[in-house]
Protein backbone atom coordinates (compact mmCIF):
# COMPACT_ATOMS: atom_id res chain seq x y z
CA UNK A 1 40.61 14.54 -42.80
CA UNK A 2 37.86 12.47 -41.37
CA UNK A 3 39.33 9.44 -42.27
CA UNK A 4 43.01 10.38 -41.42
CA UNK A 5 41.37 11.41 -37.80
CA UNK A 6 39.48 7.62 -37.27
CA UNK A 7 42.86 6.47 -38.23
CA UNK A 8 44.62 8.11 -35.27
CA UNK A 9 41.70 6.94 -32.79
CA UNK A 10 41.52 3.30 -34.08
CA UNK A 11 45.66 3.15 -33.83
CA UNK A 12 45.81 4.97 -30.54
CA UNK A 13 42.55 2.19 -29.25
CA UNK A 14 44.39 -0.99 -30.14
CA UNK A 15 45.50 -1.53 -25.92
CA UNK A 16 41.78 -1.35 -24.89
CA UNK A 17 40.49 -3.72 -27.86
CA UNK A 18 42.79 -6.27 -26.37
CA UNK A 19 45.14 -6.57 -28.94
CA UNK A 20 47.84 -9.53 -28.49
CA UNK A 21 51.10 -8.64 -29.36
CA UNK A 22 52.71 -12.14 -29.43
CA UNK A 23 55.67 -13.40 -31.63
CA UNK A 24 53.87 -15.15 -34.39
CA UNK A 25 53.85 -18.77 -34.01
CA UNK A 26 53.46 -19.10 -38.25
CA UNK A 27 56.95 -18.24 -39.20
CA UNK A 28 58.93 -20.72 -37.80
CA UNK A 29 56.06 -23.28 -39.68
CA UNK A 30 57.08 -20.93 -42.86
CA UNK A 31 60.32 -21.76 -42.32
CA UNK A 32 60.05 -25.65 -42.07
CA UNK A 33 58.61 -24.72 -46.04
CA UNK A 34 61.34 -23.45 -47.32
CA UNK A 35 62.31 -25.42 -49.60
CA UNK A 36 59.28 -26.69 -51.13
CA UNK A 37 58.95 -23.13 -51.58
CA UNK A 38 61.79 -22.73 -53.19
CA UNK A 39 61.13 -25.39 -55.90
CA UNK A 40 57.71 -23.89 -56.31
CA UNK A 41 59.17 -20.49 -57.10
CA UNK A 42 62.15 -22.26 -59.29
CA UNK A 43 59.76 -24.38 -61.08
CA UNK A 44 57.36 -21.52 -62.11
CA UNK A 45 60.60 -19.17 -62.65
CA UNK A 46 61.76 -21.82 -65.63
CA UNK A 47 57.82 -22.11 -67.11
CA UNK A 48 58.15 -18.56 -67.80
CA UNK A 49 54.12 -18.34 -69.19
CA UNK A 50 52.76 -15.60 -70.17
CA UNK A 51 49.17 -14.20 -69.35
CA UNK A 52 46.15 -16.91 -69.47
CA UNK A 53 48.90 -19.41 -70.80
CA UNK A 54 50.36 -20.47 -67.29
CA UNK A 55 48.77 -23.56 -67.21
CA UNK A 56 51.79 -25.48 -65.63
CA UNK A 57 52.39 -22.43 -63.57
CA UNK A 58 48.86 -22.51 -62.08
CA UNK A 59 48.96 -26.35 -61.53
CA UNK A 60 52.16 -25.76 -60.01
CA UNK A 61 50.83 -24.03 -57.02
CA UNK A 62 46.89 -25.45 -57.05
CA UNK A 63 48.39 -28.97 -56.74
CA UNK A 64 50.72 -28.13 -53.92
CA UNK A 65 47.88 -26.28 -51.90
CA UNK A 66 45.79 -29.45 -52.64
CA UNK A 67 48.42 -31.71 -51.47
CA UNK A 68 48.49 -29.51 -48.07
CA UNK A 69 44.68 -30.28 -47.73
CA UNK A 70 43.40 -27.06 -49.54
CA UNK A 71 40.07 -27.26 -51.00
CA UNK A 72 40.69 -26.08 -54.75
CA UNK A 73 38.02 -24.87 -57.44
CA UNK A 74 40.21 -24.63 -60.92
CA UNK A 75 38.92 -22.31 -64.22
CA UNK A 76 37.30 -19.88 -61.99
CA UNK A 77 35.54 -16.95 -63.77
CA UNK A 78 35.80 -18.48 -67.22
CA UNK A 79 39.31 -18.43 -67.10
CA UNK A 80 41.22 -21.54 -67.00
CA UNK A 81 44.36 -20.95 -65.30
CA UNK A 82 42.18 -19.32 -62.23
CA UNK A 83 41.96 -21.13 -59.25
CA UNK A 84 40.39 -20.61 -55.43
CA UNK A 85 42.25 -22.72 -52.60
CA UNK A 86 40.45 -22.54 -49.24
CA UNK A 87 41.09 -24.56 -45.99
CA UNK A 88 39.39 -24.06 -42.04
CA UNK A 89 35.73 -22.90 -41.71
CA UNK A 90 33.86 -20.20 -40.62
CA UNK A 91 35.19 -16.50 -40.13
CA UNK A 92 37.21 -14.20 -40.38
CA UNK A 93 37.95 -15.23 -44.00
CA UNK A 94 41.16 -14.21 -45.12
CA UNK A 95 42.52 -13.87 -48.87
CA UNK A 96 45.85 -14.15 -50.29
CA UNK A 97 46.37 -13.34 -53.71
CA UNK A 98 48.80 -15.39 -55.91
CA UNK A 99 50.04 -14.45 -59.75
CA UNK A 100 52.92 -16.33 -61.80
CA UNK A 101 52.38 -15.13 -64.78
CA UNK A 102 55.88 -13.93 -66.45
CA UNK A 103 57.02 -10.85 -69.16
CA UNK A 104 57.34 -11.50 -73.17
CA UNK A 105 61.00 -11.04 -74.54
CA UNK A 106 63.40 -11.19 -71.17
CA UNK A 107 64.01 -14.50 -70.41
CA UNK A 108 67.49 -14.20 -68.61
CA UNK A 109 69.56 -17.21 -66.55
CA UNK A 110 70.12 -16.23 -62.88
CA UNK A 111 73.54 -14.64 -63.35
CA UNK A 112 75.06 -10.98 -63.21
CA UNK A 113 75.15 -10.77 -66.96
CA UNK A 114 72.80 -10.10 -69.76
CA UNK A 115 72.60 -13.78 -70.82
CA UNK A 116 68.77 -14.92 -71.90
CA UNK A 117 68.48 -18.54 -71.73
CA UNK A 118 66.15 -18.32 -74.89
CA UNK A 119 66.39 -15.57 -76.79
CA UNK A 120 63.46 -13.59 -77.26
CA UNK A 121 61.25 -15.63 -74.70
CA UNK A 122 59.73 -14.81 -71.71
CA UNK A 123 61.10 -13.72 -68.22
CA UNK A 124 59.73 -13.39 -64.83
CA UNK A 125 60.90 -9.81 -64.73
CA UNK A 126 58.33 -8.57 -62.35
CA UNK A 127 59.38 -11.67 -59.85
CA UNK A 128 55.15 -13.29 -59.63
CA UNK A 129 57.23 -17.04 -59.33
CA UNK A 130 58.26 -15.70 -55.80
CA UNK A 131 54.56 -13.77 -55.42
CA UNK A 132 52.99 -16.91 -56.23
CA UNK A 133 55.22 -19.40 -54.02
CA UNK A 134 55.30 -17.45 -51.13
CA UNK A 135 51.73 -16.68 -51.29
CA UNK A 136 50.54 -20.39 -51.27
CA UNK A 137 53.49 -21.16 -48.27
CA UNK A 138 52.29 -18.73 -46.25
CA UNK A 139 48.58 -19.59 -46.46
CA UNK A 140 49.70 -23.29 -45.87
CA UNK A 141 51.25 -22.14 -42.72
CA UNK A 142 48.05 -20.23 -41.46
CA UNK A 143 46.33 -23.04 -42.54
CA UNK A 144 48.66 -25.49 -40.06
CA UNK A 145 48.84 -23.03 -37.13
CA UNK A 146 44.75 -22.58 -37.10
CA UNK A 147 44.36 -26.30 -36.95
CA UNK A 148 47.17 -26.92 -34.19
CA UNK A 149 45.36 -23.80 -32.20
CA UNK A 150 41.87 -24.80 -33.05
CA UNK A 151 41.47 -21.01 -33.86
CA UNK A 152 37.85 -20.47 -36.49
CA UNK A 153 38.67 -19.09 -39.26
CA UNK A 154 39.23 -19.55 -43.09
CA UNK A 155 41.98 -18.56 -45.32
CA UNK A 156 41.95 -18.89 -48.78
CA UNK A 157 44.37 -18.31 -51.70
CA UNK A 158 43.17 -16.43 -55.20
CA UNK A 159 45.44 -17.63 -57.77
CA UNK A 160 45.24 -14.70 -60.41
CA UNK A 161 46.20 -15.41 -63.87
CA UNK A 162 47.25 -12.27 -65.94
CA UNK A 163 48.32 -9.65 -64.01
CA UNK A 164 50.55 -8.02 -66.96
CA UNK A 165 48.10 -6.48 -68.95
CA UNK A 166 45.24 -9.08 -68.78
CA UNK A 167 43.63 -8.10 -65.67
CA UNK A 168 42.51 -11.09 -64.46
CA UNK A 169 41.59 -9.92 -61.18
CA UNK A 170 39.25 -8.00 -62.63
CA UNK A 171 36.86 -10.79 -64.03
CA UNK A 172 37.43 -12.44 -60.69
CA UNK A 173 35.92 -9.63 -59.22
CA UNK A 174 33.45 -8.82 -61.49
CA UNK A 175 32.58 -12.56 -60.77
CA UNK A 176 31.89 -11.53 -57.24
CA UNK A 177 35.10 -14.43 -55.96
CA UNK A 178 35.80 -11.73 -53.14
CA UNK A 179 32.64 -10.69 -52.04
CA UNK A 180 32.29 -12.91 -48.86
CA UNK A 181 35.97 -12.19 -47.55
CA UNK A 182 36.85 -9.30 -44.74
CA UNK A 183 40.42 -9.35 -45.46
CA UNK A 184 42.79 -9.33 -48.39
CA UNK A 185 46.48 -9.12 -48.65
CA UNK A 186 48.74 -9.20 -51.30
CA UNK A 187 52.77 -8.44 -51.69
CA UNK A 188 54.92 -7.58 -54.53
CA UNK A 189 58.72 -8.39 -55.49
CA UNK A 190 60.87 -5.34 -55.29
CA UNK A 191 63.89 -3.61 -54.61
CA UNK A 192 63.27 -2.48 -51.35
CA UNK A 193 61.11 -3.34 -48.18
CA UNK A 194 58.41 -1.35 -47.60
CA UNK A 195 54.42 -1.78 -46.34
CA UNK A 196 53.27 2.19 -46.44
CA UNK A 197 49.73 2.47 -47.43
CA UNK A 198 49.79 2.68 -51.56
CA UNK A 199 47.41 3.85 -54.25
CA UNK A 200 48.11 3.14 -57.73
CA UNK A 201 46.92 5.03 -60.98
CA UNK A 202 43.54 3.65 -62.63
CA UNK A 203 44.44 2.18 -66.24
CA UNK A 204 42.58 1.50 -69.30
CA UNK A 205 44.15 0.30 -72.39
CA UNK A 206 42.75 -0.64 -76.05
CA UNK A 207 43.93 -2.30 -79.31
CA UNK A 208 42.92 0.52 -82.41
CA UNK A 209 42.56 -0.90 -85.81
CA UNK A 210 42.85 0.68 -89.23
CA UNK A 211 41.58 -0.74 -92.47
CA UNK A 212 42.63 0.43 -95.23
CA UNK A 213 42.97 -0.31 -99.23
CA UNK A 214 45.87 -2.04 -100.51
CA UNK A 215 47.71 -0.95 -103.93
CA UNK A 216 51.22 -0.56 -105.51
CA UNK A 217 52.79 1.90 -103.55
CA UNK A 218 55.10 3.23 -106.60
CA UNK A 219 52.81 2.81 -109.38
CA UNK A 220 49.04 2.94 -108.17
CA UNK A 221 49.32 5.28 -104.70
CA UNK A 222 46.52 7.27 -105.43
CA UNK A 223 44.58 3.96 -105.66
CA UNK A 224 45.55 2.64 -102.21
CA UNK A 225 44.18 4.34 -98.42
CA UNK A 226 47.12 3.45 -95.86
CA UNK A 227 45.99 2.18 -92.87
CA UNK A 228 49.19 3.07 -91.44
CA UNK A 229 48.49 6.53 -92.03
CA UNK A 230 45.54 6.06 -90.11
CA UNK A 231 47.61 5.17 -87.15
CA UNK A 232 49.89 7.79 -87.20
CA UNK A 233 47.50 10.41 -87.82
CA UNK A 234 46.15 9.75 -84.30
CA UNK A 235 49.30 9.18 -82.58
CA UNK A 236 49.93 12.90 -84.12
CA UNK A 237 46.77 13.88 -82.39
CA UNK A 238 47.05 11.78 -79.17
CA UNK A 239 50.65 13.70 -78.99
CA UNK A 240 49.65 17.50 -79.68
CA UNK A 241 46.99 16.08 -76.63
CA UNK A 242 49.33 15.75 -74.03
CA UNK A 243 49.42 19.67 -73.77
CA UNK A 244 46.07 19.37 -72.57
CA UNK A 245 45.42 16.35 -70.03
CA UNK A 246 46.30 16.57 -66.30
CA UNK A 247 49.93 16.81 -65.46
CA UNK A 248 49.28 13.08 -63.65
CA UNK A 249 47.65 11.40 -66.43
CA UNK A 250 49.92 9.20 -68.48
CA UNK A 251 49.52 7.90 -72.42
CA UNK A 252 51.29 5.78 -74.02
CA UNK A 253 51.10 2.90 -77.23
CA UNK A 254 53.43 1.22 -79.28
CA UNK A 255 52.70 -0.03 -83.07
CA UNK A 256 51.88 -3.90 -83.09
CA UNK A 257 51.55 -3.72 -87.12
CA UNK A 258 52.15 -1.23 -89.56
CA UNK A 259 52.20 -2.74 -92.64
CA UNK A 260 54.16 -5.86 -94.46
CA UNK A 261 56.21 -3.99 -97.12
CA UNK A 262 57.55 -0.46 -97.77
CA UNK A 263 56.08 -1.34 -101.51
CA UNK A 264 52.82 -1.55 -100.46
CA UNK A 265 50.09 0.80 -99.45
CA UNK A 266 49.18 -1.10 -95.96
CA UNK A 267 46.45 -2.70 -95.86
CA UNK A 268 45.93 -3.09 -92.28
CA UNK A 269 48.11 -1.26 -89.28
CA UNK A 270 47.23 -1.36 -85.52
CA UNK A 271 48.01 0.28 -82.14
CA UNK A 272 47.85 -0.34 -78.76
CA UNK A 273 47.35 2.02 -76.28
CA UNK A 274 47.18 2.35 -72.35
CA UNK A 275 45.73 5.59 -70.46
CA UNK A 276 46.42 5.81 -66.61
CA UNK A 277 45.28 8.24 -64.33
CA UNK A 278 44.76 8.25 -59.97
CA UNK A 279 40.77 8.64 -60.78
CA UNK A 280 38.48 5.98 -62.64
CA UNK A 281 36.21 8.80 -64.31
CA UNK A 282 39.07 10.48 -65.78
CA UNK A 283 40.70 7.64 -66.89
CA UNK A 284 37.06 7.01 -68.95
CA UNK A 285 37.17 10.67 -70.47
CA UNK A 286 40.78 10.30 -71.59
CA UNK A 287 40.41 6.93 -73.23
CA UNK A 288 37.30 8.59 -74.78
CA UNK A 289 38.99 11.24 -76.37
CA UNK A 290 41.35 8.69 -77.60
CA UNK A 291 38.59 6.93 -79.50
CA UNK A 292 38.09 10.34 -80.85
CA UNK A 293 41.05 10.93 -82.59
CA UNK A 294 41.26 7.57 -83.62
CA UNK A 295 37.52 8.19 -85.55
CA UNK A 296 39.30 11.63 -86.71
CA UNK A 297 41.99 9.84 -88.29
CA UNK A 298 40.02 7.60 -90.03
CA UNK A 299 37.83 10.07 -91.51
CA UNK A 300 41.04 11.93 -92.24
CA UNK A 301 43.24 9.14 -94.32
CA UNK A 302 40.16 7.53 -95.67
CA UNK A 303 40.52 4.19 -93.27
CA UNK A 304 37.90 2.44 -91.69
CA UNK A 305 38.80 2.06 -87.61
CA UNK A 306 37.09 -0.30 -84.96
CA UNK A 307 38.96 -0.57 -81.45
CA UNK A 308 39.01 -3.28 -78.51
CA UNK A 309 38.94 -2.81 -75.29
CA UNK A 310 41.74 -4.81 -73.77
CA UNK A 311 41.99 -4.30 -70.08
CA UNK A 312 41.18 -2.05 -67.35
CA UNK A 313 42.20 -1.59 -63.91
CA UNK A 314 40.68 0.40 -60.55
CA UNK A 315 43.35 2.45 -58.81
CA UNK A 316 44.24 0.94 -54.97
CA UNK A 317 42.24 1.77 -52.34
CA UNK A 318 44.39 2.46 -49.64
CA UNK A 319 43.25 1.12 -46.19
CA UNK A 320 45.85 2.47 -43.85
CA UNK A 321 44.42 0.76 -40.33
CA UNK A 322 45.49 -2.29 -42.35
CA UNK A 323 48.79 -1.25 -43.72
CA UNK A 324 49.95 -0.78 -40.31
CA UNK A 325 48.91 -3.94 -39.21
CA UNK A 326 51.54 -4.98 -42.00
CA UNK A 327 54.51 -2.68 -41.17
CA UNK A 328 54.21 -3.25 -37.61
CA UNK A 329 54.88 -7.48 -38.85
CA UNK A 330 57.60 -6.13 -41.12
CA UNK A 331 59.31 -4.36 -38.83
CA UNK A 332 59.39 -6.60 -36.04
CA UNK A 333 60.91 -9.38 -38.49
CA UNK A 334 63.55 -6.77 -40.26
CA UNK A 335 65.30 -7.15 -43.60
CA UNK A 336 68.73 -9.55 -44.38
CA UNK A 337 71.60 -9.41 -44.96
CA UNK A 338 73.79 -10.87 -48.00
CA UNK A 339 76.47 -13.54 -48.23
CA UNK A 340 79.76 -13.12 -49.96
CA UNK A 341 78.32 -14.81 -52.86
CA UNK A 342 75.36 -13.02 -52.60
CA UNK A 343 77.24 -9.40 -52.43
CA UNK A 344 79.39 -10.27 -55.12
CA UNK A 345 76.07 -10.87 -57.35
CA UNK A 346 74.92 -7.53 -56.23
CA UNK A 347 78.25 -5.41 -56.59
CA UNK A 348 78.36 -7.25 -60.22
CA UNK A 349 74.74 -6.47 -61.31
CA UNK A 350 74.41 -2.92 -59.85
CA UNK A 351 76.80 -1.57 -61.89
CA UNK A 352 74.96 -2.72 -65.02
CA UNK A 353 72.08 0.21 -63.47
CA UNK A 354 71.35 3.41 -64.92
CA UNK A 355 70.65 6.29 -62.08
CA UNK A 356 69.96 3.96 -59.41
CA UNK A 357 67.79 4.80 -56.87
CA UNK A 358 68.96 2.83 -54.03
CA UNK A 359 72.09 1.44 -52.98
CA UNK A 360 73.11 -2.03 -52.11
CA UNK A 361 72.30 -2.77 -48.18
CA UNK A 362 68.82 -0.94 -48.19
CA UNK A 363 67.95 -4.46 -48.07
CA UNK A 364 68.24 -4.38 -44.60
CA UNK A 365 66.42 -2.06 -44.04
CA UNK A 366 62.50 -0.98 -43.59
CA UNK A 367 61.28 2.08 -45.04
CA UNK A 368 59.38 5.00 -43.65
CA UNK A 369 55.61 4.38 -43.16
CA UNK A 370 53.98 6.80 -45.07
CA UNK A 371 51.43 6.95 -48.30
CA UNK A 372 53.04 6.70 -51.79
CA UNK A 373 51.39 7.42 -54.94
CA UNK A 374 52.48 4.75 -57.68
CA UNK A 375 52.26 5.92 -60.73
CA UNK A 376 51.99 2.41 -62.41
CA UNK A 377 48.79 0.19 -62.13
CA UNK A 378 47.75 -3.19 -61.47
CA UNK A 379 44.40 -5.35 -61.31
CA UNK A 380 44.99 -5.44 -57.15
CA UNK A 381 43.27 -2.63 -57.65
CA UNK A 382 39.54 -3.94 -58.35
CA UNK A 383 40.13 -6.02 -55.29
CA UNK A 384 40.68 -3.16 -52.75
CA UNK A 385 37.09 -2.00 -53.70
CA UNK A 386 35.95 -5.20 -53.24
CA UNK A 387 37.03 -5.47 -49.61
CA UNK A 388 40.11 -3.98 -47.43
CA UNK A 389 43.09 -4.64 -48.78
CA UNK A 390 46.51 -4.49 -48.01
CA UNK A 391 49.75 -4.88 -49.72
CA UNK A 392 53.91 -4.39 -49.24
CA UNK A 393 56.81 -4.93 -51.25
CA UNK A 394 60.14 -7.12 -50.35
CA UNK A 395 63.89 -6.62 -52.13
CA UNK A 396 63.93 -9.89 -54.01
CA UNK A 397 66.10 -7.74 -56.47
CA UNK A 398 69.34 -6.41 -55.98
CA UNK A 399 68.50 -2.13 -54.42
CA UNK A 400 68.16 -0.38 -57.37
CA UNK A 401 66.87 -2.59 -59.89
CA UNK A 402 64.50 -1.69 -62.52
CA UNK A 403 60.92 -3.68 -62.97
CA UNK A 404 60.65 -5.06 -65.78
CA UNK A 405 64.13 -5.83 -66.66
CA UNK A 406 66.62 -8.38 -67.17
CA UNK A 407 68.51 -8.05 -63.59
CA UNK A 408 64.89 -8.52 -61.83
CA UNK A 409 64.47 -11.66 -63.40
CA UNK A 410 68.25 -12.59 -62.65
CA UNK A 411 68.22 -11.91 -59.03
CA UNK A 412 64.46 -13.65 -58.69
CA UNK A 413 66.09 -16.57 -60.31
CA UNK A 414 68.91 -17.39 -57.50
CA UNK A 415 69.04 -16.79 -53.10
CA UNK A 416 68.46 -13.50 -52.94
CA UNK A 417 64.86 -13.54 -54.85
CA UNK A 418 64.72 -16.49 -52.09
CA UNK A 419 65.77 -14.50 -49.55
CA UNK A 420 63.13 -11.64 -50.60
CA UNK A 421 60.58 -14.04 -51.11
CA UNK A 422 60.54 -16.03 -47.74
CA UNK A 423 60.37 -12.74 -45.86
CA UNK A 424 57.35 -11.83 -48.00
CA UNK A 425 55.47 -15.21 -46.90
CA UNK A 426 56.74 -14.70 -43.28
CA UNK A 427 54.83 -11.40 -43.31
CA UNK A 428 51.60 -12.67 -44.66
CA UNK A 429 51.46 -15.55 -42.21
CA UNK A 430 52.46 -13.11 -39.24
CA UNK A 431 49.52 -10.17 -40.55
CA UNK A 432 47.15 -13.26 -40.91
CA UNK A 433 47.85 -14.96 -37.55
CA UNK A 434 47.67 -11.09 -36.25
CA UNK A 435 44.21 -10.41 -37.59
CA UNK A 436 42.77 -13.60 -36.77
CA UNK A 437 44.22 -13.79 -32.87
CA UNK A 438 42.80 -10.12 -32.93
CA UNK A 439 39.71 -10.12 -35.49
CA UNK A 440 37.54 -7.14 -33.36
CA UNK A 441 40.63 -5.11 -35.25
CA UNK A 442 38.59 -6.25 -38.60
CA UNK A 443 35.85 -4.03 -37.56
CA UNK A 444 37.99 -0.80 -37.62
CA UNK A 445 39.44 -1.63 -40.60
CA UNK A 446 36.28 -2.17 -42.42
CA UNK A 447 34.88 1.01 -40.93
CA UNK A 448 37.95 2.92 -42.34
CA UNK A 449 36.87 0.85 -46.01
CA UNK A 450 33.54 2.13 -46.14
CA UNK A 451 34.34 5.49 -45.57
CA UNK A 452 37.23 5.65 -48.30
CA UNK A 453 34.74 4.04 -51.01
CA UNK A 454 31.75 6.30 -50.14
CA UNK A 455 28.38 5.83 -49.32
CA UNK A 456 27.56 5.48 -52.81
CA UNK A 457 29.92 3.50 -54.72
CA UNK A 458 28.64 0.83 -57.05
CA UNK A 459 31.61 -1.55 -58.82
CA UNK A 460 31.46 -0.93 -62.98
CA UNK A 461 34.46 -2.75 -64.57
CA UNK A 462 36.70 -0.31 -66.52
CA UNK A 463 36.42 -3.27 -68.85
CA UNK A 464 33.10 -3.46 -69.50
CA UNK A 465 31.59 -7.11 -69.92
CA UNK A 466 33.77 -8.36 -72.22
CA UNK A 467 34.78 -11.63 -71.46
CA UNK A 468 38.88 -12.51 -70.59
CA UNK A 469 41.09 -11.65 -73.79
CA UNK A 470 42.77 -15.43 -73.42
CA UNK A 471 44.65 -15.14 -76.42
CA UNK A 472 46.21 -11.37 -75.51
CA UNK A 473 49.58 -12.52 -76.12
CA UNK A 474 49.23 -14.41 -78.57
């Protein structure tokens, strides 16, 4: 209530802190980008590379933002596809984040029809070519407008390797890359436009082995220990659990290896799991009671476990003195509209949808501000605890589109995703011209931070010290 209440004074104060309320000069210099932005996103939408593997991805966008005059620092935070582009001087100091790191399994050409281009390989199915592109075009736009203006400030761009499952945003901020910024925002490919304040579920996930004795499955069973067994006696347990965790928790795994033949008693077997929940600490207890079952199962089938870590993620800290800051850009630019071409695409593609959500012309439209709960997760969230953050999706996919799935990375592949995408680096220029034309807002916004985090907080990585998992997908 406190906070909600500082919100309503800061919002209702903005007149008397002299707050300009100018059409932003840096998205006509966004649009003079397009299409360099275009063949950024393109390029990186044909790499297709998976977590810590983008390396022509990363060098994609860290040699374009160098060729704008960017300062770049490459294989940040022991990870080699992690880069830090910075131009201007002095404050505020401004960061963008960037990913490009694609999906295993959909790769998909940019038509209406399932159709992989490789099958089997990876797909930009959560659209980070456009988050990437239009990140980097947007800070070389604020980058541009504070030189012409001879307005102080720095803006730098956080190219994040990893986001699917890797977390590399968190061993940038465990590396303390965001500690000396005031600002951070970020934006997302979707199927709809929308900048409401967001929190996301916390997320910790782990990789459970089970070693077991081999031996003639026919002939010599009672010589062999499945390790296999070991893995399904705890996803037994882990599913007679679900009775008994909060209603907004979330488990789930998949078997990476369960054995080679039906013949033999399995050797090995492994699973991977992820636990998500809105709150870090009970996120920790339910992973714990994971590792429990998993030692119960063991003990149980006569295996031998050890488990991995893999990746860990804070929920979003929602800073909503910032998010309106963002709507209020989104708004004034609106959404677009299609072309025949592009409305043909659409009617084609939606009716490949299952239940969707949203209807073909939302695109056009802005919706609501008001908080949403996600109940997926993603590294941003580290960041937001780092310093205020601030995020907001764009419909680079067709309304109604799933995440994750072929028709995202279809529609990021062709105009629309374009479409989508240049909005989303309009918006970031426009917020970032905003803040830094009115940076006494920064103080409000920070105030509204510190509150949200606590008095007390002190940053422990979900993911303990462990150093990045390059070879996750291998």
């Amino acid at each position: 209530m406190k906070v909600k209440l500082f919100f309503l004074v800061w919002f209702s104060s903005l007149q008397s802190l002299g707050v300009e309320m100018t059409a932003p000069e840096t998205r006509q210099i966004v649009s003079s980008l397009t299409q360099e932005t275009i063949q950024n996103a393109d390029a990186i939408w044909h790499f297709a590379e998976l977590g810590y593997r983008e390396s022509e991805s990363s060098a994609q966008l860290a040699n374009y933002l160098e060729k704008a005059g960017f300062e770049v620092t490459r294989g940040v935070a022991d990870i080699p596809t992690a880069f830090v582009a910075s131009a201007g001087s002095g404050g505020p100091h401004i960061g963008i984040l960037a990913e490009f790191d694609a999906l295993p399994g959909l790769s998909q050409d940019a038509v209406a029809t399932r159709s992989p281009i490789i099958v089997d390989a990876p797909g930009h199915a959560c659209g980070h070519h456009l988050f990437g592109a239009a990140s980097a075009a947007a800070a070389i736009a604020i980058s541009r407008w504070m030189a012409g203006t001879d307005t102080k400030g720095t803006v730098s761009v956080f190219g994040t390797p990893a986001e699917e499952g890797g977390s590399g945003k968190v061993y940038m901020a465990r590396a303390g890359l965001f500690r000396d910024l005031d600002i951070v925002l970020h934006w997302h490919p979707g199927d709809n436009n929308g900048a409401s304040p967001t929190s996301t579920n916390a997320n910790k996930s782990g990789r459970f082995e089970f070693h077991g004795i081999a031996a003639h499955a026919a002939s010599a069973p009672h010589r062999g220990r499945s390790a296999l067994d070991g893995v399904e006696a705890m996803n037994h347990m882990v599913n007679m659990m679900r009775e008994h965790v909060p209603s907004n928790a979330r488990l789930h795994y998949v078997i990476t290896d369960g054995g080679d033949a039906p013949n033999i008693v399995p050797e090995f077997a492994e699973v991977y799991y992820y636990v998500r929940h809105p709150q870090v600490d009970r996120v920790n207890t339910l992973f714990e009671r994971l590792v429990d079952a998993a030692r119960g199962a063991a003990l149980g089938t006569g295996t031998r476990m050890q488990y991995e870590v893999m990746h860990g993620n804070y929920p979003v800290l929602r800073n909503d003195a910032l998010a309106q800051i963002v709507y209020d850009e989104m708004t004034a630019l609106g959404g677009f509209s299609y072309s025949s071409t592009e409305q043909f695409f659409a009617e084609t593609i939606f009716k490949t949808f299952i239940q969707p959500v949203r209807s073909i012309g939302s695109q056009e439209t802005i919706r609501p501000f008001q908080f949403r709960q996600s109940m997926g997760s993603t590294d941003v969230g580290d960041v937001s605890w780092m310093v205020p953050t601030a995020g907001f999706t764009t419909a680079t996919w067709v309304p109604g589109t799933p995440g994750h799935s072929w028709q995202a990375v279809a529609s990021g592949g062709m105009s629309i995703g374009h479409k989508g995408m240049m909005m989303a680096a309009k918006i970031l220029a426009a917020t970032a011209e905003h803040l830094y034309r009115n940076s006494k807002l920064i103080d409000g916004i920070r105030t509204e931070f510190e509150e949200r985090r606590g008095p007390h907080f002190r940053y422990e990585a979900l993911l303990g010290d462990r150093q990045p998992p390059l070879n996750y997908r291998k």
